[in-house]
N, C-alpha and C. Protein backbone atom coordinates (compact mmCIF):
# COMPACT_ATOMS: atom_id res chain seq x y z
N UNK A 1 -79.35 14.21 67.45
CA UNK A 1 -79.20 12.99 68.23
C UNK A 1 -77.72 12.78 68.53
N UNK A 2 -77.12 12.04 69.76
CA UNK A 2 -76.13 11.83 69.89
C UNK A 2 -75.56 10.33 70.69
N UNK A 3 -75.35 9.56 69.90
CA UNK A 3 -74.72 8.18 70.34
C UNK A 3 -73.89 7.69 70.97
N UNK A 4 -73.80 7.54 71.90
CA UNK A 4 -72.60 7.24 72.61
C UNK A 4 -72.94 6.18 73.57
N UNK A 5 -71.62 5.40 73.96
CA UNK A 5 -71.55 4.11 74.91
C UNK A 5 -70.48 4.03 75.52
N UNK A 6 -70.15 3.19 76.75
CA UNK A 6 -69.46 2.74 77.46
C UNK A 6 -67.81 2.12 76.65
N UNK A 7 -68.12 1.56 76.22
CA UNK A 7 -66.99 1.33 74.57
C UNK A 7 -67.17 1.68 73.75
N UNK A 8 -66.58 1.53 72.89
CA UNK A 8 -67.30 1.60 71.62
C UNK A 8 -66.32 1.90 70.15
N UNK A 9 -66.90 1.38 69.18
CA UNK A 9 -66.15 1.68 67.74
C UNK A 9 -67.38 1.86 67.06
N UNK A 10 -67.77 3.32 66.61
CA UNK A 10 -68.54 3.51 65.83
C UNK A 10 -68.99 3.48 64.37
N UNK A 11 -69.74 3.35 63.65
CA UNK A 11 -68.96 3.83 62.26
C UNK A 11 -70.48 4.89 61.91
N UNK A 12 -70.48 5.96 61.48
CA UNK A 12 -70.80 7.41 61.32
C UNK A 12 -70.81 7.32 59.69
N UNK A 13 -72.16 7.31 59.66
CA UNK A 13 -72.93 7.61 58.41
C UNK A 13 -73.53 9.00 58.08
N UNK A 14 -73.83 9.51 56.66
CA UNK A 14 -74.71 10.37 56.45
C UNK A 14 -75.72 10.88 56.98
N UNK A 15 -76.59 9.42 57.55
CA UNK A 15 -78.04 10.05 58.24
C UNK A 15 -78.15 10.63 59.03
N UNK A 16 -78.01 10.55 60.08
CA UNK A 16 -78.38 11.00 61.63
C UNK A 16 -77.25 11.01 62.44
N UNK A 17 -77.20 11.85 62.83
CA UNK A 17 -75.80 12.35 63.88
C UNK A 17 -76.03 12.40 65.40
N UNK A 18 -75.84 11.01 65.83
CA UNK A 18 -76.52 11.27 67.68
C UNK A 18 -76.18 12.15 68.18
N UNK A 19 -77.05 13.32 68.51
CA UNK A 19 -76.47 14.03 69.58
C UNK A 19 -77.65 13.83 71.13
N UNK A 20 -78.01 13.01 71.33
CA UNK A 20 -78.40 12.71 72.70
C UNK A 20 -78.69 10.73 73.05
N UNK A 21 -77.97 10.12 72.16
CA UNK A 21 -77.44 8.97 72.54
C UNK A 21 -75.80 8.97 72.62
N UNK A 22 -75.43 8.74 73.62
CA UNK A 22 -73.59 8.54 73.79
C UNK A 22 -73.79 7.56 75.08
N UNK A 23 -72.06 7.55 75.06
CA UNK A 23 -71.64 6.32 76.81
C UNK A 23 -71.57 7.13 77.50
N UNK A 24 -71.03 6.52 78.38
CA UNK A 24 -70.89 7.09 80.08
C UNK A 24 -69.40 7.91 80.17
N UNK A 25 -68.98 8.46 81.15
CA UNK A 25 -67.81 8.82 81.31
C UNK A 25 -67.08 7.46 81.47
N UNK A 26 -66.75 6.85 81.73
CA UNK A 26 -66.45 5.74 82.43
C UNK A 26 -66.54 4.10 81.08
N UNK A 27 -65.71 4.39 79.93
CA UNK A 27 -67.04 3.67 78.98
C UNK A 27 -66.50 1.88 79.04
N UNK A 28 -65.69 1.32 79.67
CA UNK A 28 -65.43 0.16 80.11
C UNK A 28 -64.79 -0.06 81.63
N UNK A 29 -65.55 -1.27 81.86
CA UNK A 29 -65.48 -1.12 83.02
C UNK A 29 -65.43 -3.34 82.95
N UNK A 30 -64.94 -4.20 84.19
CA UNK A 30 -64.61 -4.82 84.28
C UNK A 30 -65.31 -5.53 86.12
N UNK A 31 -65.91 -6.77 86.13
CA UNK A 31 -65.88 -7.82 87.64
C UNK A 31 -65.88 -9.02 86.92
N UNK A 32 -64.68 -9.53 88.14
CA UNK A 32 -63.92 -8.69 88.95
C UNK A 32 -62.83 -8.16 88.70
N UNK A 33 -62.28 -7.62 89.29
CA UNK A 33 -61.25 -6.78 88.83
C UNK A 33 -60.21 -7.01 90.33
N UNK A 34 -58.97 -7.06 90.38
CA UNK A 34 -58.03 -6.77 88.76
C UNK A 34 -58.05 -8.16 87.67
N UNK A 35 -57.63 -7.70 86.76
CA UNK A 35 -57.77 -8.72 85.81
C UNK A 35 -56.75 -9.59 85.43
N UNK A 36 -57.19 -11.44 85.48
CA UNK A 36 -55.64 -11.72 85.49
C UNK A 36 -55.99 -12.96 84.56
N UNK A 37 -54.99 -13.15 83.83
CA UNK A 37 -54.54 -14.17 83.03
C UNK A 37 -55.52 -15.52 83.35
N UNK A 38 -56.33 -15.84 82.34
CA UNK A 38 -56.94 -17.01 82.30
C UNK A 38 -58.32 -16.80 82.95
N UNK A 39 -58.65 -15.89 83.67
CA UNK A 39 -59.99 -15.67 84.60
C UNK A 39 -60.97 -15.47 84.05
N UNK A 40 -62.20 -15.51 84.23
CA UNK A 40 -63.26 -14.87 82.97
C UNK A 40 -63.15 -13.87 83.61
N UNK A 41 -63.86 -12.42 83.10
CA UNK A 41 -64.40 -11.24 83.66
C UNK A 41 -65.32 -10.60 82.59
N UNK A 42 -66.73 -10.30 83.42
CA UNK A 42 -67.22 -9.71 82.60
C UNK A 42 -67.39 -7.98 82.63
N UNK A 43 -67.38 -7.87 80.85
CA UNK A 43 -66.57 -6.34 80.56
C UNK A 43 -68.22 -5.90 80.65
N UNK A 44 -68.03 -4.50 81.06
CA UNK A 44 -69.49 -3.54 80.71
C UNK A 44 -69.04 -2.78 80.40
N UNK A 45 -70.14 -2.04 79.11
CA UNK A 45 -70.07 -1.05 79.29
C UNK A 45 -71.69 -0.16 79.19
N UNK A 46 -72.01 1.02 78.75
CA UNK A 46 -72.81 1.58 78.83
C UNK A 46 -73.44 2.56 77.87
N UNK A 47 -74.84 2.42 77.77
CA UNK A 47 -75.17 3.62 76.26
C UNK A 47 -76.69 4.12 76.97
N UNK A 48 -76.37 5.33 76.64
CA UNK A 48 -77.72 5.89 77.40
C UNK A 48 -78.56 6.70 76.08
N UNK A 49 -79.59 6.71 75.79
CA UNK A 49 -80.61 6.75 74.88
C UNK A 49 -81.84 8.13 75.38
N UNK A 50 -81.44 9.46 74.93
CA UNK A 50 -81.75 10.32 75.74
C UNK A 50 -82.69 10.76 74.31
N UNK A 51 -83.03 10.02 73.21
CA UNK A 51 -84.14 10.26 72.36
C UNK A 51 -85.63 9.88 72.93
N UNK A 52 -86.75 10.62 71.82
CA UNK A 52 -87.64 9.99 71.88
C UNK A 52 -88.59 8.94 71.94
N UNK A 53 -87.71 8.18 71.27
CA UNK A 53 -88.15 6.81 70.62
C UNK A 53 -87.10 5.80 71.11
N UNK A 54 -87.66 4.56 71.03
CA UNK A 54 -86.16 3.39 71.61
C UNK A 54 -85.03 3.78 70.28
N UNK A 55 -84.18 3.06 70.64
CA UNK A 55 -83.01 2.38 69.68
C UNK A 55 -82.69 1.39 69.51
N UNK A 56 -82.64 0.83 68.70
CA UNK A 56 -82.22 -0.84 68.18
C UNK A 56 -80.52 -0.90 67.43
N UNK A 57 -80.05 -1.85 67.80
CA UNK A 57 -78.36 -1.60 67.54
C UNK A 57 -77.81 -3.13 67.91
N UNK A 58 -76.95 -3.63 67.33
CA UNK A 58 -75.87 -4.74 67.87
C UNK A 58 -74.56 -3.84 68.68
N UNK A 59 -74.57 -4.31 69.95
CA UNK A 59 -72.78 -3.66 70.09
C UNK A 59 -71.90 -5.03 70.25
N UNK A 60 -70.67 -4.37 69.26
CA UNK A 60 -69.76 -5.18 69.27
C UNK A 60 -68.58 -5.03 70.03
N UNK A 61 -67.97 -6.16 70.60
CA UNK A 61 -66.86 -5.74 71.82
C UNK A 61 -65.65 -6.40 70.79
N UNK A 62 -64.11 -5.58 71.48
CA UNK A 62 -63.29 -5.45 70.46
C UNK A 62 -62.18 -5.51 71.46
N UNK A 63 -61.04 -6.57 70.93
CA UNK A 63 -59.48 -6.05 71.57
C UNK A 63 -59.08 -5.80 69.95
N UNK A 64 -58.50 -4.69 70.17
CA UNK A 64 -57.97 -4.26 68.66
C UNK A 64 -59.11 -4.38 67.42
N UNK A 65 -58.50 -5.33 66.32
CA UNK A 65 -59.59 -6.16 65.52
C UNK A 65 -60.19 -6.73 65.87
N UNK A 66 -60.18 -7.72 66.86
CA UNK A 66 -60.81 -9.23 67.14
C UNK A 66 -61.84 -8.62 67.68
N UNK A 67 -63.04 -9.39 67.34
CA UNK A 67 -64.23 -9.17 68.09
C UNK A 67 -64.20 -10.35 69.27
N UNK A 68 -64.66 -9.70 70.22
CA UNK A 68 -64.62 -10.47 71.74
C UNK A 68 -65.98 -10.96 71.77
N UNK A 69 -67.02 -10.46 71.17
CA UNK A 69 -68.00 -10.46 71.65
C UNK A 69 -69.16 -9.67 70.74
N UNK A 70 -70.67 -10.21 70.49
CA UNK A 70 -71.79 -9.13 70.35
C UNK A 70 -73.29 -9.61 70.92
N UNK A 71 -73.77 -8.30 71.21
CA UNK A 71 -75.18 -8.51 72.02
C UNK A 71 -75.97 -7.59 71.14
N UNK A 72 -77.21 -7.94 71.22
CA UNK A 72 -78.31 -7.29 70.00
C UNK A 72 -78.42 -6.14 71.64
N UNK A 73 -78.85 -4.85 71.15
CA UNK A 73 -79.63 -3.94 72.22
C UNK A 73 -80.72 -3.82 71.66
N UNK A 74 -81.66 -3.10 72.59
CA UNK A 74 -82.73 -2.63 72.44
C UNK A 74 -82.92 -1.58 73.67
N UNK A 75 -82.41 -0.15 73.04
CA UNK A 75 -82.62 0.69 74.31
C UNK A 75 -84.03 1.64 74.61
N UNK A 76 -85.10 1.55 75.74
CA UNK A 76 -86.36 2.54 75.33
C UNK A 76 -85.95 3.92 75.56
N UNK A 77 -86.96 4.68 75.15
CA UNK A 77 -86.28 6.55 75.07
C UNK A 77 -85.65 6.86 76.31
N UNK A 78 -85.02 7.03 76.68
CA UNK A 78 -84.82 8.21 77.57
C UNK A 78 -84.55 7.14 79.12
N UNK A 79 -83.87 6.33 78.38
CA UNK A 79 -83.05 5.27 78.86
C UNK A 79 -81.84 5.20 78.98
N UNK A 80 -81.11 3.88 80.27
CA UNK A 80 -79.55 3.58 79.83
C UNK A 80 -79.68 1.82 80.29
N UNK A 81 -78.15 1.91 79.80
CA UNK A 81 -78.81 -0.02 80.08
C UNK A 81 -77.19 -0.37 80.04
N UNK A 82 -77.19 -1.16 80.74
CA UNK A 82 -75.73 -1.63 80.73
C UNK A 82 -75.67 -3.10 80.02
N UNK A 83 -74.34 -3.30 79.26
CA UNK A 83 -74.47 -4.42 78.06
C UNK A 83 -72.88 -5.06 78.21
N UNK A 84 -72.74 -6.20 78.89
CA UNK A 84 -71.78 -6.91 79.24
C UNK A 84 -71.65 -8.05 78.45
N UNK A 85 -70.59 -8.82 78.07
CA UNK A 85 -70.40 -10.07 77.62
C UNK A 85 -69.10 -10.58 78.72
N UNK A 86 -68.83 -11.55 78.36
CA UNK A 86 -68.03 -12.64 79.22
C UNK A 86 -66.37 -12.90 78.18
N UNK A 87 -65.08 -12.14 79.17
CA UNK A 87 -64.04 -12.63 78.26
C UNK A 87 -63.28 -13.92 79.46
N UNK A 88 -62.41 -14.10 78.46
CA UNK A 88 -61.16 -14.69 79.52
C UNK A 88 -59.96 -14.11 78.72
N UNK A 89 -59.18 -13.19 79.72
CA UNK A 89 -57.94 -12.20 78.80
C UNK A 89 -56.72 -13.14 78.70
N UNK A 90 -55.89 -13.01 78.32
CA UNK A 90 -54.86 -13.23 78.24
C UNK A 90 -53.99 -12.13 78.79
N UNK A 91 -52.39 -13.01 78.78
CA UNK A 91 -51.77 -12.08 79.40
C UNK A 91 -51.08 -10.89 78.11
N UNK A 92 -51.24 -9.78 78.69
CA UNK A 92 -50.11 -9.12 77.73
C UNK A 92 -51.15 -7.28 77.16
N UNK A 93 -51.04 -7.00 76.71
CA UNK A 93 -51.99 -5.60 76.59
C UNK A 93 -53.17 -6.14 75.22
N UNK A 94 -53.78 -5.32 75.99
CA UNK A 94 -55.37 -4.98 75.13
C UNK A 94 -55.89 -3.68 74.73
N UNK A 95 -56.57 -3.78 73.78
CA UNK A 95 -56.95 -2.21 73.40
C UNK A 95 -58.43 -2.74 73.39
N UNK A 96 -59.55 -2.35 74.46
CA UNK A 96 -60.89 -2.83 74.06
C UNK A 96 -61.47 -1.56 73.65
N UNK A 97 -62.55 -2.14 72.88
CA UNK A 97 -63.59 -1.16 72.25
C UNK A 97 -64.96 -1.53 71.91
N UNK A 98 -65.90 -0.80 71.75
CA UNK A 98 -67.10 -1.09 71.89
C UNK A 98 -67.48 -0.58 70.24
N UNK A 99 -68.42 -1.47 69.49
CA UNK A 99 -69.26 -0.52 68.22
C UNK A 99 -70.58 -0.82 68.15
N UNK A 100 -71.35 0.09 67.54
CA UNK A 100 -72.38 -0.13 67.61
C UNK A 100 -72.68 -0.03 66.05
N UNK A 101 -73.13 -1.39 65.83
CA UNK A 101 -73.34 -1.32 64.37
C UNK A 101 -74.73 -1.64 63.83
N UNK A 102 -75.61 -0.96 62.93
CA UNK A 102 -76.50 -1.28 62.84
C UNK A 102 -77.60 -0.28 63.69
N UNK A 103 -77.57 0.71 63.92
CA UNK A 103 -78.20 1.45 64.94
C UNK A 103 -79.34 2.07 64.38
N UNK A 104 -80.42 2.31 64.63
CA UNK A 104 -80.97 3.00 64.43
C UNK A 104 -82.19 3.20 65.44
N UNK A 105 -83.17 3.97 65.01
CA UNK A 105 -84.08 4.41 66.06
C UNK A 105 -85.42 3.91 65.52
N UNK A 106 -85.87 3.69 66.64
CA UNK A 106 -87.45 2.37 66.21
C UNK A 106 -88.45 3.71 65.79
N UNK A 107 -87.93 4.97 64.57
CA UNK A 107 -89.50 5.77 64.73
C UNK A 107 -89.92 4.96 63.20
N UNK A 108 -90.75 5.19 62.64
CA UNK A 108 -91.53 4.99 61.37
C UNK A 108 -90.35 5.00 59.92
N UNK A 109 -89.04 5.92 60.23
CA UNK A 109 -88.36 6.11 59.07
C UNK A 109 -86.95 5.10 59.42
N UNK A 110 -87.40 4.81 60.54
CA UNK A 110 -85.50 4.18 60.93
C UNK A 110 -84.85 5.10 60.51
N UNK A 111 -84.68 5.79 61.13
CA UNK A 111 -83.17 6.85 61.67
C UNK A 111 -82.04 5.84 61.59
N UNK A 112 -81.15 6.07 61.03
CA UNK A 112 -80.24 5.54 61.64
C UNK A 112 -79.52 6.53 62.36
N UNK A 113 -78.41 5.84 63.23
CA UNK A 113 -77.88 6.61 64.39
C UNK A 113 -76.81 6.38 63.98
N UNK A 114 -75.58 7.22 64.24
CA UNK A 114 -73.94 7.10 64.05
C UNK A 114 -73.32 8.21 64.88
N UNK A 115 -72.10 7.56 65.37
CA UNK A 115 -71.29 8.49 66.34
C UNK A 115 -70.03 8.53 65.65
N UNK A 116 -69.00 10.14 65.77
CA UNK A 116 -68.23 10.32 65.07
C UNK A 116 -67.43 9.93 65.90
N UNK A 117 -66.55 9.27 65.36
CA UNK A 117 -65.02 8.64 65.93
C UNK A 117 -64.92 9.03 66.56
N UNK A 118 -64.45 10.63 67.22
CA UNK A 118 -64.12 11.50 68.54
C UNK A 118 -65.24 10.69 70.24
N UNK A 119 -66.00 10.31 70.01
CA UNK A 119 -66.86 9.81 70.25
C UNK A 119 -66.50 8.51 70.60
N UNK A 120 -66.14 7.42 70.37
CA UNK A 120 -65.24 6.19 70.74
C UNK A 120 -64.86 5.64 71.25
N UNK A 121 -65.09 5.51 72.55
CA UNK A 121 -63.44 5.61 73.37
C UNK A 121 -63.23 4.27 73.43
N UNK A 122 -61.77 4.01 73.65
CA UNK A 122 -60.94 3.23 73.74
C UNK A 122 -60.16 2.68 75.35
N UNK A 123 -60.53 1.71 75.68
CA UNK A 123 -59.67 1.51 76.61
C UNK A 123 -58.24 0.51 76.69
N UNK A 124 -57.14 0.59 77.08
CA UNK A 124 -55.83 -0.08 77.27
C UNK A 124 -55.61 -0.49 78.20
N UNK A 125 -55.68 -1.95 78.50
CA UNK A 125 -55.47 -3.03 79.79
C UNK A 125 -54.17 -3.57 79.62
N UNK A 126 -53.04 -3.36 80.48
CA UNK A 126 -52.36 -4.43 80.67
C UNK A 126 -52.68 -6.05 81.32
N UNK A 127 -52.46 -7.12 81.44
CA UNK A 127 -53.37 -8.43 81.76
C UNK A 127 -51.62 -8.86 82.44
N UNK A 128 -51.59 -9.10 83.36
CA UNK A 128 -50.16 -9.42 83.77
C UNK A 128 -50.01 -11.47 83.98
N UNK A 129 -48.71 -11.39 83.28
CA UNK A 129 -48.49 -12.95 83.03
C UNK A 129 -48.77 -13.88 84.31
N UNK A 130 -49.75 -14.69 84.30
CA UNK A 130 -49.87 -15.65 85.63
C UNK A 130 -48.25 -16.51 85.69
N UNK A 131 -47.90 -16.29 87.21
CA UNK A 131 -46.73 -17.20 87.54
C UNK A 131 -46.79 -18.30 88.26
């Protein structure tokens, strides 16, 4: 199995190693855009679910530490689904990230699912000071 999303901060357990759940190329994404000081915008990103069975998971949205944000998923097999929350940035840089915590797969044993760090990605926004 393989886990992956649009953001993301994973954390990668013993059990199950997604190799056909992961994100998109593309794993944050932003409307409207560009992004400016004080505006809301809502962030997406993306997890596509190329197992048998659904997946059940919270993803959590991230500048650095701070959590921005979390939405319960529920992805069916051989699915993708896009999973947005609502920020308002501030000015100055961001490091967002996506995790998916709590993952696992709806079969009879709960799989759990985990993606190895390499796996992750990270995006870096500058937010430029409103004048």
């Amino acid at each position: 199995m393989i886990v992956s999303f649009f953001i993301s901060l994973f954390f990668f357990s013993s059990s199950a190693l997604a190799s056909s759940v992961s994100f998109v190329t593309e794993p944050i994404w932003f409307s409207p855009e560009p992004l400016v000081e004080g505006q809301k915008v809502t962030v997406h990103t993306q997890l596509y679910n190329g197992e048998s069975v659904a997946l059940s998971a919270t993803a959590f949205f991230f500048d650095g530490k701070v959590v921005l944000g979390q939405k319960p998923v529920t992805l069916p097999a051989l699915s993708s689904k896009d999973i947005t929350i609502t920020w308002t940035p501030t000015a100055g840089a961001h490091d967002l990230s996506v995790s998916l915590v709590n993952a696992t797969l709806d079969n009879k044993e709960k799989t759990p699912v985990t993606l190895d760090q390499k796996d992750i990605p990270t995006l870096r926004v500058v937010v430029p000071k409103k004048i």
